[in-house]
N, C-alpha and C. Protein backbone atom coordinates (compact mmCIF):
# COMPACT_ATOMS: atom_id res chain seq x y z
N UNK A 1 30.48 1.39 11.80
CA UNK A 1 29.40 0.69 11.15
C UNK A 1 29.28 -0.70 11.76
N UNK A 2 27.96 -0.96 12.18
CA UNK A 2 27.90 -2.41 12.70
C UNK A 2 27.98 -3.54 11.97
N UNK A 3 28.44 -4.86 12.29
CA UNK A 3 28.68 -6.25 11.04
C UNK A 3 27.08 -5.87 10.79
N UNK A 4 25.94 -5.66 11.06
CA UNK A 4 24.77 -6.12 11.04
C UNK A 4 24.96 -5.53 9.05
N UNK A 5 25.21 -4.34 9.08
CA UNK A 5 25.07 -3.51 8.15
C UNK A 5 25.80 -3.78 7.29
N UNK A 6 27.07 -4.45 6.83
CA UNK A 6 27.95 -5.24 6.56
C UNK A 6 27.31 -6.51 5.85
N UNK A 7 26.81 -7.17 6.68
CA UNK A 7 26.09 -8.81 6.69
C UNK A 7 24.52 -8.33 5.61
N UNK A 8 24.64 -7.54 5.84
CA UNK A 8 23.29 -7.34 4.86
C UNK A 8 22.82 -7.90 3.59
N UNK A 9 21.87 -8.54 3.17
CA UNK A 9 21.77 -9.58 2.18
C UNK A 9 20.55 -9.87 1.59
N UNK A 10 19.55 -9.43 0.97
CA UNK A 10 18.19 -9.41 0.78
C UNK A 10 18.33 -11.10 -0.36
N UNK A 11 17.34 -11.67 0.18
CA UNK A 11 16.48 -12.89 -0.53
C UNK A 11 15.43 -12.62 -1.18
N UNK A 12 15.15 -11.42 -1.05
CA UNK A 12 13.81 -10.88 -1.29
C UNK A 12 13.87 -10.51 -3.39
N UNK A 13 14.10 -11.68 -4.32
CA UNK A 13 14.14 -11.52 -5.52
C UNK A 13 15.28 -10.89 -5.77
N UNK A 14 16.13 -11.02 -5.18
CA UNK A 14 17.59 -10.22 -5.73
C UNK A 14 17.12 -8.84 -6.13
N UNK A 15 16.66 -8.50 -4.66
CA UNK A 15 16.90 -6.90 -4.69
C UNK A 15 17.99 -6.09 -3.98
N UNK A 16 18.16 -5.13 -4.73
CA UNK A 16 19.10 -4.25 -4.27
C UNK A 16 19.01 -3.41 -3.25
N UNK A 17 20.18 -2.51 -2.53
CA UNK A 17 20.02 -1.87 -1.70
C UNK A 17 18.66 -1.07 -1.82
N UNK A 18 19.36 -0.30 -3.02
CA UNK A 18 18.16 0.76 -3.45
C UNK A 18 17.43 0.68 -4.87
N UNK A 19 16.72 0.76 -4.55
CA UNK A 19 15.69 0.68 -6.11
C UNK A 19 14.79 2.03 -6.37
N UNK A 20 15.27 2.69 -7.49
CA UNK A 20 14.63 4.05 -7.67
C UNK A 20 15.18 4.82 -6.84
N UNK A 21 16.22 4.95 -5.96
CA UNK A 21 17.27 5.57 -5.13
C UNK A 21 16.70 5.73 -3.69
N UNK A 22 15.94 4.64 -3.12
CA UNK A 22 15.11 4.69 -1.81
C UNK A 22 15.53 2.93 -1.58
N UNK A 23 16.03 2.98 -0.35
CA UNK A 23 16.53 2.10 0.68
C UNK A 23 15.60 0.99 0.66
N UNK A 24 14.91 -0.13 0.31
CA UNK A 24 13.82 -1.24 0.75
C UNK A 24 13.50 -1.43 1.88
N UNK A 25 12.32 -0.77 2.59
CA UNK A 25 11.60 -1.35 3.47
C UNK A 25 12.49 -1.93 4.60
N UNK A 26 12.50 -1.59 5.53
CA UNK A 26 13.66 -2.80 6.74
C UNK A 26 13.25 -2.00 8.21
N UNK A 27 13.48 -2.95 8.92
CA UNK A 27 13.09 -2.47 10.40
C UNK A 27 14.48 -3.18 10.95
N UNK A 28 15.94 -2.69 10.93
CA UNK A 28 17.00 -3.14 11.48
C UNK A 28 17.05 -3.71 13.11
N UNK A 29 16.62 -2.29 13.78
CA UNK A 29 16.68 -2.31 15.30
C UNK A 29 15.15 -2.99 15.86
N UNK A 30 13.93 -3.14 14.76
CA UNK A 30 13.41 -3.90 15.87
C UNK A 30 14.14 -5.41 15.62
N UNK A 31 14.63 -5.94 14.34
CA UNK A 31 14.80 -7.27 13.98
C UNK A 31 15.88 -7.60 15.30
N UNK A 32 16.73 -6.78 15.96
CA UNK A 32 18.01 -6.47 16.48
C UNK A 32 17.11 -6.93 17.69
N UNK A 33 16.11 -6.16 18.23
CA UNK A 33 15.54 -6.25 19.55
C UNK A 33 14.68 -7.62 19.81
N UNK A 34 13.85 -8.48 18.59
CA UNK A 34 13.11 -9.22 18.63
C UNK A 34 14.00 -10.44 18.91
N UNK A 35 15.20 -10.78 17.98
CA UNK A 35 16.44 -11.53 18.44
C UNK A 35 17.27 -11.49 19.64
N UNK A 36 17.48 -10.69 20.30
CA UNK A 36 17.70 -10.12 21.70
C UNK A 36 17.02 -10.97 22.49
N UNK A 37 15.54 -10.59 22.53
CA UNK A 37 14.38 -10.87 23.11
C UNK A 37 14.48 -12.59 23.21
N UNK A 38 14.63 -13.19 22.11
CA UNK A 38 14.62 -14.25 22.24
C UNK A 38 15.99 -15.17 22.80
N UNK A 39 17.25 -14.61 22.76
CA UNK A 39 18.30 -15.29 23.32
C UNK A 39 18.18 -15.26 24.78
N UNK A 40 17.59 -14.20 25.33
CA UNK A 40 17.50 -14.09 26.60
C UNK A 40 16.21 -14.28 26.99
N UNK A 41 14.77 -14.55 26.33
CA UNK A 41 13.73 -15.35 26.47
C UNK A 41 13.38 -16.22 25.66
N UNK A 42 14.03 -17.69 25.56
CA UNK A 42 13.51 -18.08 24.67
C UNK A 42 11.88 -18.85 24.76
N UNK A 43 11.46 -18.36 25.92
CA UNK A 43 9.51 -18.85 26.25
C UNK A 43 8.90 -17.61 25.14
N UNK A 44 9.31 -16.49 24.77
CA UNK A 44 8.72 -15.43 23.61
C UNK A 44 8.95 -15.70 22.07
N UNK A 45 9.53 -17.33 22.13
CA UNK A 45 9.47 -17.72 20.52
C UNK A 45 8.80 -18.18 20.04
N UNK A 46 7.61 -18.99 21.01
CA UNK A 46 6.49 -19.19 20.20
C UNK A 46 5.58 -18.28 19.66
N UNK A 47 5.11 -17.36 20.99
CA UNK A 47 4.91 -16.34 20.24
C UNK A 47 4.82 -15.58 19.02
N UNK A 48 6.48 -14.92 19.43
CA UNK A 48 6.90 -14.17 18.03
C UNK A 48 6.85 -15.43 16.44
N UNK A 49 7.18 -16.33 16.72
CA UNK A 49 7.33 -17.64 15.51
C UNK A 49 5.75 -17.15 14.96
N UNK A 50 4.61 -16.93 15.68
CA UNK A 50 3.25 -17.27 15.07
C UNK A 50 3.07 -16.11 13.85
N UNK A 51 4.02 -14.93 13.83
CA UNK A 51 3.79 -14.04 12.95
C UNK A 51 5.17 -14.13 11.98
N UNK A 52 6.46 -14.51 12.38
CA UNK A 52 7.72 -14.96 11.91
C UNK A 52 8.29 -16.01 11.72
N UNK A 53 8.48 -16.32 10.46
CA UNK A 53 9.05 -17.74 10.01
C UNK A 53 10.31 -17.18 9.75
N UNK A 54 10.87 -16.45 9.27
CA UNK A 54 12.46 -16.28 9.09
C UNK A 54 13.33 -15.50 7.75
N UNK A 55 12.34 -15.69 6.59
CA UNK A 55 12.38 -15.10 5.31
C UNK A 55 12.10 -13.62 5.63
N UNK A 56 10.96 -13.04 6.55
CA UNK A 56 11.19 -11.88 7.18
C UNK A 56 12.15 -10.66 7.11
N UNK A 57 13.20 -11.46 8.08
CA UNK A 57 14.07 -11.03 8.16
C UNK A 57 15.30 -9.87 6.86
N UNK A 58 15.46 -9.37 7.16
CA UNK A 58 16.38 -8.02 6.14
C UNK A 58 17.85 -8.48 6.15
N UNK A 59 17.88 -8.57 7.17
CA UNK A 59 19.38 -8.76 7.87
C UNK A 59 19.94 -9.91 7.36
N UNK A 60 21.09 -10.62 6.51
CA UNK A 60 21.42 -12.32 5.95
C UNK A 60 21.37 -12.86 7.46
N UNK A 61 22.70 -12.32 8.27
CA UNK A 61 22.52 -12.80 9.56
C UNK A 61 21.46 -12.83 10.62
N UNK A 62 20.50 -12.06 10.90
CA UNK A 62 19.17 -12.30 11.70
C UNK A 62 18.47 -13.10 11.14
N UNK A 63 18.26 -13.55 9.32
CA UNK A 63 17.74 -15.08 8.98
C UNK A 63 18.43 -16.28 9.56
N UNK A 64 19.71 -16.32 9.57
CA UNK A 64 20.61 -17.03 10.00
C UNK A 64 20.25 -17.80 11.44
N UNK A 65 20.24 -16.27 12.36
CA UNK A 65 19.72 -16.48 13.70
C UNK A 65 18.50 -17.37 13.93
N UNK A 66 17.56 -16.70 13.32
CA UNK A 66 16.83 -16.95 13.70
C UNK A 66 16.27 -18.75 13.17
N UNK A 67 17.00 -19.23 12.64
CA UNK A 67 16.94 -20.21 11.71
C UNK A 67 17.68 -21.07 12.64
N UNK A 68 18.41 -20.61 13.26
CA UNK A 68 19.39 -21.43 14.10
C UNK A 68 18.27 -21.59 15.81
N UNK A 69 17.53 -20.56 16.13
CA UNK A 69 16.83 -20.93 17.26
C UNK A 69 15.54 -21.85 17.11
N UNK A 70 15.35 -21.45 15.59
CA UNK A 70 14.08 -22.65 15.05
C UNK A 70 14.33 -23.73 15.30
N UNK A 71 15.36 -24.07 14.30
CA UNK A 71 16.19 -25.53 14.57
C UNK A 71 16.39 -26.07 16.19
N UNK A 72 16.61 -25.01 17.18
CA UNK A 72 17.03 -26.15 18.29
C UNK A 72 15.44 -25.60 18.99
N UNK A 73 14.92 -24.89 18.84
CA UNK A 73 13.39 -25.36 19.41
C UNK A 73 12.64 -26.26 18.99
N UNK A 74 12.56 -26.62 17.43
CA UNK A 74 12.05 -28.15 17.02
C UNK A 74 12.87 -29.20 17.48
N UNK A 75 13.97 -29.05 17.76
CA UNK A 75 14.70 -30.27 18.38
C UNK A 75 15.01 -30.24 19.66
N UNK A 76 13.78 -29.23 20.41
CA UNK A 76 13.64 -29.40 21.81
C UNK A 76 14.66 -29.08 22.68
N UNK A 77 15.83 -28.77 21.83
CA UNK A 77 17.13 -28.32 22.63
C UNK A 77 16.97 -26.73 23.39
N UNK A 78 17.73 -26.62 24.49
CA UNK A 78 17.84 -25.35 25.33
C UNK A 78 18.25 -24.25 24.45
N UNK A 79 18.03 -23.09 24.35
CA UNK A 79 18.07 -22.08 23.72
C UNK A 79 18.41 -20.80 24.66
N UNK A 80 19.48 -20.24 24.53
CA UNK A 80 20.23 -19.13 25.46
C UNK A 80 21.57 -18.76 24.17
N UNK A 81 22.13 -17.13 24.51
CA UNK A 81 23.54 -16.75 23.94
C UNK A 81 24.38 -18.08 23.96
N UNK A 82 24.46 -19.02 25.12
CA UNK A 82 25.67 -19.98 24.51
C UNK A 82 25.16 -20.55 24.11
N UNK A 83 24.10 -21.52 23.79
CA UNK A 83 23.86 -22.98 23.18
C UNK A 83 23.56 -22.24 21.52
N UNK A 84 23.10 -21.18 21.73
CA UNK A 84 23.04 -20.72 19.93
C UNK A 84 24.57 -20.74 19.48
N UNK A 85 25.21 -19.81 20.16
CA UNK A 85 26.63 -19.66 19.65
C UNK A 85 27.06 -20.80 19.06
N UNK A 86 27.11 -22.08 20.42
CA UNK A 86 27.78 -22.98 20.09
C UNK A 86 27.09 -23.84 18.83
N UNK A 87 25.96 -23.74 18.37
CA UNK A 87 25.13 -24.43 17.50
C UNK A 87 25.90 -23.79 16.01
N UNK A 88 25.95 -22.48 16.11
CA UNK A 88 26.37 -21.60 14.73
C UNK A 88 27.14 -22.34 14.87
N UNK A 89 28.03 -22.27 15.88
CA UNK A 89 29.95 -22.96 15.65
C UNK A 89 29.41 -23.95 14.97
N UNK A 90 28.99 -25.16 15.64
CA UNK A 90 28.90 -26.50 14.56
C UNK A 90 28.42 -25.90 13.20
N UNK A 91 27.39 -25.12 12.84
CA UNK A 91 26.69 -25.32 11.29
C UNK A 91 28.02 -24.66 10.56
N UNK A 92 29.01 -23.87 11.45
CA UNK A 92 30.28 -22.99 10.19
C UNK A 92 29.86 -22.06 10.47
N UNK A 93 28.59 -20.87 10.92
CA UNK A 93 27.93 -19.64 10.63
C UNK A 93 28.17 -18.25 11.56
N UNK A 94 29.08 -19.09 12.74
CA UNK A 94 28.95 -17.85 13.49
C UNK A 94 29.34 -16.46 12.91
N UNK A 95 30.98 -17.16 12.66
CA UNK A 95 31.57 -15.89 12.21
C UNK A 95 31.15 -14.99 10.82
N UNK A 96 29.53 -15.74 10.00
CA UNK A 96 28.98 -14.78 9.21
C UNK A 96 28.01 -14.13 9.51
N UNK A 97 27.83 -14.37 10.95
CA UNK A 97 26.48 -13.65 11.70
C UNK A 97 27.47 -12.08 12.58
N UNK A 98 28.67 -12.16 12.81
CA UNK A 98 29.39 -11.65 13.14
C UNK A 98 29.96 -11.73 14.31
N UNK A 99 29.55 -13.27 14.87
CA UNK A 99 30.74 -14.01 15.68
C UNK A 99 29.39 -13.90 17.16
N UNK A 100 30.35 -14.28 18.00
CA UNK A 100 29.72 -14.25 19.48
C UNK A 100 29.58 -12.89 20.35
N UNK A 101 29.90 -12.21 19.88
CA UNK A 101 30.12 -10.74 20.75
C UNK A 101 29.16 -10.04 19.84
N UNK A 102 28.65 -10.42 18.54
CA UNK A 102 27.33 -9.71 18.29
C UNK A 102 26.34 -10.27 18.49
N UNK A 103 26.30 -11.76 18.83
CA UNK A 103 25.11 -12.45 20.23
C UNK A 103 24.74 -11.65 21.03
N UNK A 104 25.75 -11.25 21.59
CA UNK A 104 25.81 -10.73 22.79
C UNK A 104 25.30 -9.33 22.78
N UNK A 105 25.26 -8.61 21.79
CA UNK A 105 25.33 -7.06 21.70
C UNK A 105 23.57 -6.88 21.36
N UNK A 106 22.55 -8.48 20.89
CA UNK A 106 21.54 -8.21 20.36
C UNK A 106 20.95 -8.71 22.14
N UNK A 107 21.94 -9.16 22.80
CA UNK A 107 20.76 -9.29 23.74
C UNK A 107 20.80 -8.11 24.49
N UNK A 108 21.44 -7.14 24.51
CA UNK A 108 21.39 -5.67 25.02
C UNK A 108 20.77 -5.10 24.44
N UNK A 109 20.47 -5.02 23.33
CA UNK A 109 18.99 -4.73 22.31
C UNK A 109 17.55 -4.90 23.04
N UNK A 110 17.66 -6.06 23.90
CA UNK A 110 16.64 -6.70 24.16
C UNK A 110 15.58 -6.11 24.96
N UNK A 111 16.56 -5.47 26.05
CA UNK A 111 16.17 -4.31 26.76
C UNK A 111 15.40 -3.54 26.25
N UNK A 112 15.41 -2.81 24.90
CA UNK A 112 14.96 -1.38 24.75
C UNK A 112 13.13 -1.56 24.27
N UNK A 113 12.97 -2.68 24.93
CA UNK A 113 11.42 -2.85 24.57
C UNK A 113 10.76 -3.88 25.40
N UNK A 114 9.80 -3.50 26.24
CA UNK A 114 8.63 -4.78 26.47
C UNK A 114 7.84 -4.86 25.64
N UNK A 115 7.64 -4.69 24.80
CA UNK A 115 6.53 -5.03 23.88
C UNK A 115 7.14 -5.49 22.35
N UNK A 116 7.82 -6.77 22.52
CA UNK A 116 8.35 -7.33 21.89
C UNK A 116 7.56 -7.67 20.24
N UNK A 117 6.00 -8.05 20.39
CA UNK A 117 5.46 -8.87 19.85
C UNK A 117 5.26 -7.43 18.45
N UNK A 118 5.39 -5.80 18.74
CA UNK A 118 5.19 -5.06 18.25
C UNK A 118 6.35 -4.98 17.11
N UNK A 119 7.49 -5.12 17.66
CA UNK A 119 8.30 -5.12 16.73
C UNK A 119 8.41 -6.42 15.55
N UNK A 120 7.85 -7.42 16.01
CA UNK A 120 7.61 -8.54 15.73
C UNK A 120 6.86 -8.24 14.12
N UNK A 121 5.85 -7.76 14.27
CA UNK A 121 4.81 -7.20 13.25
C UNK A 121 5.09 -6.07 12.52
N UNK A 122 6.26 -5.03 13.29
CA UNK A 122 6.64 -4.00 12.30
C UNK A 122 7.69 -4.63 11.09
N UNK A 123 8.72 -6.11 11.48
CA UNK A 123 9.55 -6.73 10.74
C UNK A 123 8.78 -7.62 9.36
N UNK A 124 7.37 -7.73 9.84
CA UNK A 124 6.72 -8.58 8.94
C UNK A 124 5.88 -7.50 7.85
N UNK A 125 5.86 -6.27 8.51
CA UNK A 125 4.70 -5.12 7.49
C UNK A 125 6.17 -5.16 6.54
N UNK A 126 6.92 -4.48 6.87
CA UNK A 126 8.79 -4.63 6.00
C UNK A 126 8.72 -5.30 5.06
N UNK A 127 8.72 -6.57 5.26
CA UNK A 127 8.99 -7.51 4.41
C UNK A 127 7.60 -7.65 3.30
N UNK A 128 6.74 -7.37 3.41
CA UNK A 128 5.25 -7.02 2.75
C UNK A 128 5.78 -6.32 1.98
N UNK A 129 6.17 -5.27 2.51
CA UNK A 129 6.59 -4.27 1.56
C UNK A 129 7.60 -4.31 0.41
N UNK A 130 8.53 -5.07 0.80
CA UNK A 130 9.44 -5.67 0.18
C UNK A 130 9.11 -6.05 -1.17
N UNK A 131 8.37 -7.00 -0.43
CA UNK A 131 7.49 -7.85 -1.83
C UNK A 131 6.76 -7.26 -2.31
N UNK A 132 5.65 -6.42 -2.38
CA UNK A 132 5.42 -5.68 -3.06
C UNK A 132 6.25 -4.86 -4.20
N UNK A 133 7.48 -4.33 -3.59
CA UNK A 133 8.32 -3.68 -4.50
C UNK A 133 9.21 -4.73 -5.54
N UNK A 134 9.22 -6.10 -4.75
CA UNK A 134 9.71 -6.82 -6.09
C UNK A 134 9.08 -7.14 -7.21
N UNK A 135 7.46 -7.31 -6.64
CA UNK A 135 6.62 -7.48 -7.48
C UNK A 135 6.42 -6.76 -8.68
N UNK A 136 6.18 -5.20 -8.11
CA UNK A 136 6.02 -4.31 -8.87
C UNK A 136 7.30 -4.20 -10.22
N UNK A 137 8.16 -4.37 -9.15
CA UNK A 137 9.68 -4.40 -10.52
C UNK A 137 9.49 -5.48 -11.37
N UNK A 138 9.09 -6.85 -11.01
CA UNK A 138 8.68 -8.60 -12.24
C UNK A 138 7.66 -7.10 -12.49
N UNK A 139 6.53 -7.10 -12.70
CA UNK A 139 5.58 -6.50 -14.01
C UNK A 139 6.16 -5.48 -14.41
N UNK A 140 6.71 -4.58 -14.41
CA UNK A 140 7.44 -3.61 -14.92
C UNK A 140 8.59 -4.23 -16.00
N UNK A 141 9.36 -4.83 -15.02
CA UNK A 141 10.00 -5.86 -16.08
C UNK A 141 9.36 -6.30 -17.31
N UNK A 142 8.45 -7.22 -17.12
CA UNK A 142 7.46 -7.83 -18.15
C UNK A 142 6.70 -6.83 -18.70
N UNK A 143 6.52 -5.87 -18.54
CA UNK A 143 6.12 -4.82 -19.20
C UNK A 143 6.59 -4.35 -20.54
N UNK A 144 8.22 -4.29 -20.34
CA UNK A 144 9.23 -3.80 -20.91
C UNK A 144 9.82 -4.76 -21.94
N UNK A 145 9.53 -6.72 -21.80
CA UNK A 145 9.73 -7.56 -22.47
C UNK A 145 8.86 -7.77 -23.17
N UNK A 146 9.08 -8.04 -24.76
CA UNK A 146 8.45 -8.35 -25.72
C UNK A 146 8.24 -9.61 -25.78
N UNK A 147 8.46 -10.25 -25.04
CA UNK A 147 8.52 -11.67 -24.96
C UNK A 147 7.73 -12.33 -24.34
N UNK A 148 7.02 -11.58 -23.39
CA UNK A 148 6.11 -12.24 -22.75
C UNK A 148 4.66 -11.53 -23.20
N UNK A 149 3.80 -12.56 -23.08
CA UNK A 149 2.68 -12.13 -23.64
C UNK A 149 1.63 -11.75 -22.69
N UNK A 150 0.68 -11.13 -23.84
CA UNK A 150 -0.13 -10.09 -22.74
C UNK A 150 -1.05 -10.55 -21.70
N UNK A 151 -1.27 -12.11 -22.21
CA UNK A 151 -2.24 -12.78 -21.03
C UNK A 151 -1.43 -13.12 -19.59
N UNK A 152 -0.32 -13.49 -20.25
CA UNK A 152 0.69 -13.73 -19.10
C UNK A 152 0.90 -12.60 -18.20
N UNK A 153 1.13 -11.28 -19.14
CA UNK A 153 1.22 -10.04 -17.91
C UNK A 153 0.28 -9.73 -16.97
């Protein structure tokens, strides 16, 4: 089993793996390939940034990542496998992203696609979806509470 799967961590309203016994929405291997893409290009982050801010993300650690290449592209700093690594090192994070050798393993990811910007947009329909299903669970919820009133629902 990969740390990726391990590291797993939804922000997305404190949802669970599974809700109604079906997995939430996630695009693992493109998030895997789009991060790839960018350690070893980081000229494809503006790009990808115009459809991805970072909440996106499924993965705790690919928010992480990708939060960490934001940061040194607004601060104009070089962006490659080492200068990220070494950036996690300073914030404390590497070893919860699953260290430097899974840097390394997403830029071999990187490979399995030129058409980066696709996966880009399949990680963002995901996360749509996501939200949708949290949504649906708050009114269902409030459905079920007597407490909230009907204008409010």
């Amino acid at each position: 089993m990969s740390r990726t799967k391990e590291a797993t961590d939804k922000r997305d309203a404190g949802l669970s793996d599974y809700v109604f016994g079906k997995v939430q929405p996630q695009a693992i291997p493109s998030e895997e390939i789009v991060l790839g893409t960018v350690l070893m290009r980081p000229d494809r982050y503006d790009e990808l940034s115009e459809v991805l801010s970072g909440p996106e993300f499924y993965v705790a650690a690919h928010q992480l990542i990708w939060e960490a290449v934001a940061a040194m592209r607004n601060a104009q700093k070089s962006v490659d496998l080492v200068t990220v690594a070494e950036y996690l090192i300073k914030q404390g994070k590497l070893d919860e992203i699953g260290g430097g050798y899974y840097l390394t393993e997403l830029t071999i990811r990187a490979g399995l696609s030129w058409r980066v910007i696709d996966h880009a947009y399949v990680i963002k329909e995901r996360y749509v979806r996501r939200q949708a299903v949290a949504l649906g669970l708050q009114l269902t919820r409030m459905g079920y509470e007597d407490t909230t009133e009907l204008g409010e629902l």
